[in-house]
Protein backbone atom coordinates (compact mmCIF):
# COMPACT_ATOMS: atom_id res chain seq x y z
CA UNK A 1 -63.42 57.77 15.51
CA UNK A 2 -66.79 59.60 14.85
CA UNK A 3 -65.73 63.53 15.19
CA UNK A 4 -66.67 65.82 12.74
CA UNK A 5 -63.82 68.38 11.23
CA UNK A 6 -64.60 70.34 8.01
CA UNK A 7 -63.66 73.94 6.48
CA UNK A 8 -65.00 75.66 9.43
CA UNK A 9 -63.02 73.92 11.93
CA UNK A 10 -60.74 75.59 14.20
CA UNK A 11 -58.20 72.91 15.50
CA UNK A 12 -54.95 73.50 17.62
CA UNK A 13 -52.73 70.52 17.56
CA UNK A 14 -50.33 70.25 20.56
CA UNK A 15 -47.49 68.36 22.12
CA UNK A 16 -44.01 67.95 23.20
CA UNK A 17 -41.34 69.42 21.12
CA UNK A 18 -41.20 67.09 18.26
CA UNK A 19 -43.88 64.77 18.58
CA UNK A 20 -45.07 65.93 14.94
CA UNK A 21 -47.55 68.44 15.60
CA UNK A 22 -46.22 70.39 11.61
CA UNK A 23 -47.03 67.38 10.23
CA UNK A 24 -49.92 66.32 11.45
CA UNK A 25 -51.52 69.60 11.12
CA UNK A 26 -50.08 70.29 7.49
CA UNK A 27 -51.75 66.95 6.72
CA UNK A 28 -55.76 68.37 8.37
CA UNK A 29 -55.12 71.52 6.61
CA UNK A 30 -54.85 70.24 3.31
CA UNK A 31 -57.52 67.48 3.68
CA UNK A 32 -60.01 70.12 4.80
CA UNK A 33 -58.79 72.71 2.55
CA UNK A 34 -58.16 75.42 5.62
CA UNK A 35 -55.40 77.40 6.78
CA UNK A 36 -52.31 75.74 8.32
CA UNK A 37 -50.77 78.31 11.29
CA UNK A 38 -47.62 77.06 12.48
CA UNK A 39 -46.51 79.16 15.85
CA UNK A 40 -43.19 78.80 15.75
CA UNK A 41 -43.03 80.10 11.91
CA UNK A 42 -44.73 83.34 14.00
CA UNK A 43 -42.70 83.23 16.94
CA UNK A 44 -39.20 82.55 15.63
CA UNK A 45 -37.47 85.50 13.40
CA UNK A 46 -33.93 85.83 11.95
CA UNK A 47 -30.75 84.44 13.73
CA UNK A 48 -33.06 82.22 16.21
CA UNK A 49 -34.42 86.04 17.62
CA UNK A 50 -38.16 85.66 19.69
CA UNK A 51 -40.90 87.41 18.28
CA UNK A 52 -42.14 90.34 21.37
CA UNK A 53 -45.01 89.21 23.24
CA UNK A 54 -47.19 92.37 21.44
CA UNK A 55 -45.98 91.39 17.87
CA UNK A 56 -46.29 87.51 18.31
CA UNK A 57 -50.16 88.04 19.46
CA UNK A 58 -50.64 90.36 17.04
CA UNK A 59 -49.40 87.72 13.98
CA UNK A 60 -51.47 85.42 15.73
CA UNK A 61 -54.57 87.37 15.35
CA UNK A 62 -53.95 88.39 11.78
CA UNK A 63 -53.17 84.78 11.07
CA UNK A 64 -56.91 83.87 12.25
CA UNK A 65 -59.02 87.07 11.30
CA UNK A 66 -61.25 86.40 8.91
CA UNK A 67 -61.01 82.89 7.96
CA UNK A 68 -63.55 80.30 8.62
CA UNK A 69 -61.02 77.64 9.66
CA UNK A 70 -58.01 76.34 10.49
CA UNK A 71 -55.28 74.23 12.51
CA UNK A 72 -53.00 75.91 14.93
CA UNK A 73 -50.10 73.97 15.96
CA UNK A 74 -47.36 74.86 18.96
CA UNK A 75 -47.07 75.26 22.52
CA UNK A 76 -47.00 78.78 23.36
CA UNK A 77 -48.08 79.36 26.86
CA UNK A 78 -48.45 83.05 26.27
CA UNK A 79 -50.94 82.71 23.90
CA UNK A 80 -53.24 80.43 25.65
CA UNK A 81 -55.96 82.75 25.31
CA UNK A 82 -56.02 83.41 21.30
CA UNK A 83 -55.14 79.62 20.30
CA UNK A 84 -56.59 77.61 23.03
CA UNK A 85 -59.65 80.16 23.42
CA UNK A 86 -60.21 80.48 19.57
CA UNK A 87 -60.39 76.31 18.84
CA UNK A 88 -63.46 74.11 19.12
CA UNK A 89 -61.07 70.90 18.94
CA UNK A 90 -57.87 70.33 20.21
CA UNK A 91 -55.72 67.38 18.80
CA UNK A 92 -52.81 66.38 21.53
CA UNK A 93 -50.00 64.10 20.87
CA UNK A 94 -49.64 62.13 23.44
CA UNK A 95 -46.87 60.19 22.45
CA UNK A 96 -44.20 58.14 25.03
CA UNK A 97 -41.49 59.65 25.72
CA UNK A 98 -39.17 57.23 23.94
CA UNK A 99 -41.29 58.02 20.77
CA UNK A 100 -40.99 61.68 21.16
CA UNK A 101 -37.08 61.44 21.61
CA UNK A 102 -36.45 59.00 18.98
CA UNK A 103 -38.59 61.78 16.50
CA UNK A 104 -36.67 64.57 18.01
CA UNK A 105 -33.46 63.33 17.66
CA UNK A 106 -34.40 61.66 13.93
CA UNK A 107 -35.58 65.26 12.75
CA UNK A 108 -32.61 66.93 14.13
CA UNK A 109 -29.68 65.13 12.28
CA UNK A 110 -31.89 65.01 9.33
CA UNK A 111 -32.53 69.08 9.14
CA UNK A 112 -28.62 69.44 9.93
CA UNK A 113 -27.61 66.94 7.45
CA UNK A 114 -29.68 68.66 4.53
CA UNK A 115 -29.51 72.28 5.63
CA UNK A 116 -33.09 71.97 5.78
CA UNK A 117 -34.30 75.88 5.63
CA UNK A 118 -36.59 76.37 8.87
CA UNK A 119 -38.46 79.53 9.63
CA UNK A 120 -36.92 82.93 9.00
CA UNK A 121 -34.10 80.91 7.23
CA UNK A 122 -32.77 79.64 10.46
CA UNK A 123 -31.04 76.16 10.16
CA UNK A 124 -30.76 73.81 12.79
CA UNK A 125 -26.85 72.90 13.70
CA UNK A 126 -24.69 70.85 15.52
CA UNK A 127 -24.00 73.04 18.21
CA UNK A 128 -27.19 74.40 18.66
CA UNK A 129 -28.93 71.12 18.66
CA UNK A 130 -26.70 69.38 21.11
CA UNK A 131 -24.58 71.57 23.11
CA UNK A 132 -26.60 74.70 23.20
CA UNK A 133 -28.36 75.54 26.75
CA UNK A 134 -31.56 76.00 24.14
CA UNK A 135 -30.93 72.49 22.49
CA UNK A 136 -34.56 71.25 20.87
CA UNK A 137 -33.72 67.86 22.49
CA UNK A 138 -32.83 68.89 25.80
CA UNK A 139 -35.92 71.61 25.79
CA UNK A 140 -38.21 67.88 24.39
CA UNK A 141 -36.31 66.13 27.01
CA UNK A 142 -37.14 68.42 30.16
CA UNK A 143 -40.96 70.25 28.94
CA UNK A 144 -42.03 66.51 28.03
CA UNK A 145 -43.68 66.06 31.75
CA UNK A 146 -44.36 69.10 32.11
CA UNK A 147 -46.42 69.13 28.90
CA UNK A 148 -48.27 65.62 29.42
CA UNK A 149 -49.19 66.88 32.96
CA UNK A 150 -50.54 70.88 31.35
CA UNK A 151 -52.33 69.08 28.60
CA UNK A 152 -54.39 66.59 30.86
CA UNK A 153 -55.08 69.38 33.38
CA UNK A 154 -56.34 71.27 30.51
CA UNK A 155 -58.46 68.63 29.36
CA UNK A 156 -60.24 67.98 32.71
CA UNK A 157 -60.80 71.41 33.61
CA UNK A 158 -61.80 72.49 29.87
CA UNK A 159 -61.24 76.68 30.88
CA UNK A 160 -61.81 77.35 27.51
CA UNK A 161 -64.73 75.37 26.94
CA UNK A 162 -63.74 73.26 23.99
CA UNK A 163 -65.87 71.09 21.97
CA UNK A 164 -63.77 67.99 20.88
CA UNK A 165 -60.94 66.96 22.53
CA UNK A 166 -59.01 64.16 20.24
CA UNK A 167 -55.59 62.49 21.79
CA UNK A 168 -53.46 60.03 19.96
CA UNK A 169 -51.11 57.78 22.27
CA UNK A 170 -49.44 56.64 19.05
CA UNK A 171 -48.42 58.07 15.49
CA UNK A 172 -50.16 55.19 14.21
CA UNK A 173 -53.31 56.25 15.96
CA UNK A 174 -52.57 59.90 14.37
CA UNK A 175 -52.08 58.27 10.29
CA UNK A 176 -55.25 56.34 11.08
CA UNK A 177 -57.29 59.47 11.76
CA UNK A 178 -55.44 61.21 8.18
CA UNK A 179 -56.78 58.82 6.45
CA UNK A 180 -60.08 58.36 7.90
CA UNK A 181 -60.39 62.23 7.58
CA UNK A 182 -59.19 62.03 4.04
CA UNK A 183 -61.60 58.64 3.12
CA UNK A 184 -64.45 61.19 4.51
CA UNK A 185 -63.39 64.14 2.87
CA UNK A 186 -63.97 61.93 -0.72
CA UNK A 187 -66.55 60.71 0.36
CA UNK A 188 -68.64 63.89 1.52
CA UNK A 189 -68.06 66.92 -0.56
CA UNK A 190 -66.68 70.14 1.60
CA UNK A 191 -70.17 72.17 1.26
CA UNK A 192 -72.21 69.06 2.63
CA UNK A 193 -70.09 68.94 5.78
């Protein structure tokens, strides 16, 4: 894959609900030395409370003022316009849905079993996870179509007129490009990019 990302890139990453769009992007931040923006670490405040509309756009935009780069990763509808309209390249995940699922439901009894500290200290549980009208696996489950058909729509009609568009039907597909990107990275000093 010949696409050129360096420190001045400004990359969203999307997908279905864990697809591994933290990872991923946590993994181009640090190769290319830029800021990693995670929406729901925005979004997402005490107690599983929502960020307002005002104060989660107005993170978002002190998240990206003034740097040169970075990677954005969520799917926040209502913010289309500052993380869609700010990136020149847009990674999707494009994963099955068996693949999505099978990560969703992995990560879940994982962060339950270890207490795993999410955003705003919130911890994922039992009962939220599975029996919870907001379950993450029932909201992966029923916004995966949805998603795949939003994301290709996007990508045909390009409303925000964005440079590179860069979709991985497979996590293997997505450690390939890491690596690549990394192999380049060590290969081309950051100031020559």
């Amino acid at each position: 894959m010949n696409v050129k990302l360096d420190e001045h890139s400004k990359i969203l990453v999307v997908g279905t609900s864990g697809s591994g769009k933290s990872i991923l992007a946590k993994n181009v931040s640090n190769i290319l030395g830029i800021k990693d923006i995670e929406l729901d670490a925005l979004f997402l405040k005490e107690n599983w409370q929502e960020s307002s509309n005002t104060d989660f756009r107005e993170k978002i935009l002190q998240s990206i003022k003034g740097t040169s780069g970075y990677v954005i990763n969520g799917n926040y509808n209502k913010v289309k316009d500052l993380t869609w309209g700010n990136a020149d390249t847009v990674i999707w995940l494009d994963y099955s849905r068996f693949i999505v699922m099978w990560r969703v439901i992995k990560r879940t009894f994982i962060r339950i079993i270890t207490q795993e500290e999410l955003w705003s200290g919130n911890k994922e549980t039992i009962k939220k996870s599975f029996f919870d009208k907001d379950s993450i696996i029932l909201w992966a489950w029923n916004t995966y179509s949805k998603r795949k058909a939003q994301y290709k729509e996007m990508i045909k009609e390009n409303p925000y007129k964005i440079k590179t568009y860069i979709v991985f039907k497979s996590p293997r597909e997505a450690k390939e490009f890491v690596k690549e990107l990394k192999k380049k990275r060590i290969l081309t000093p950051a100031s020559t990019l």
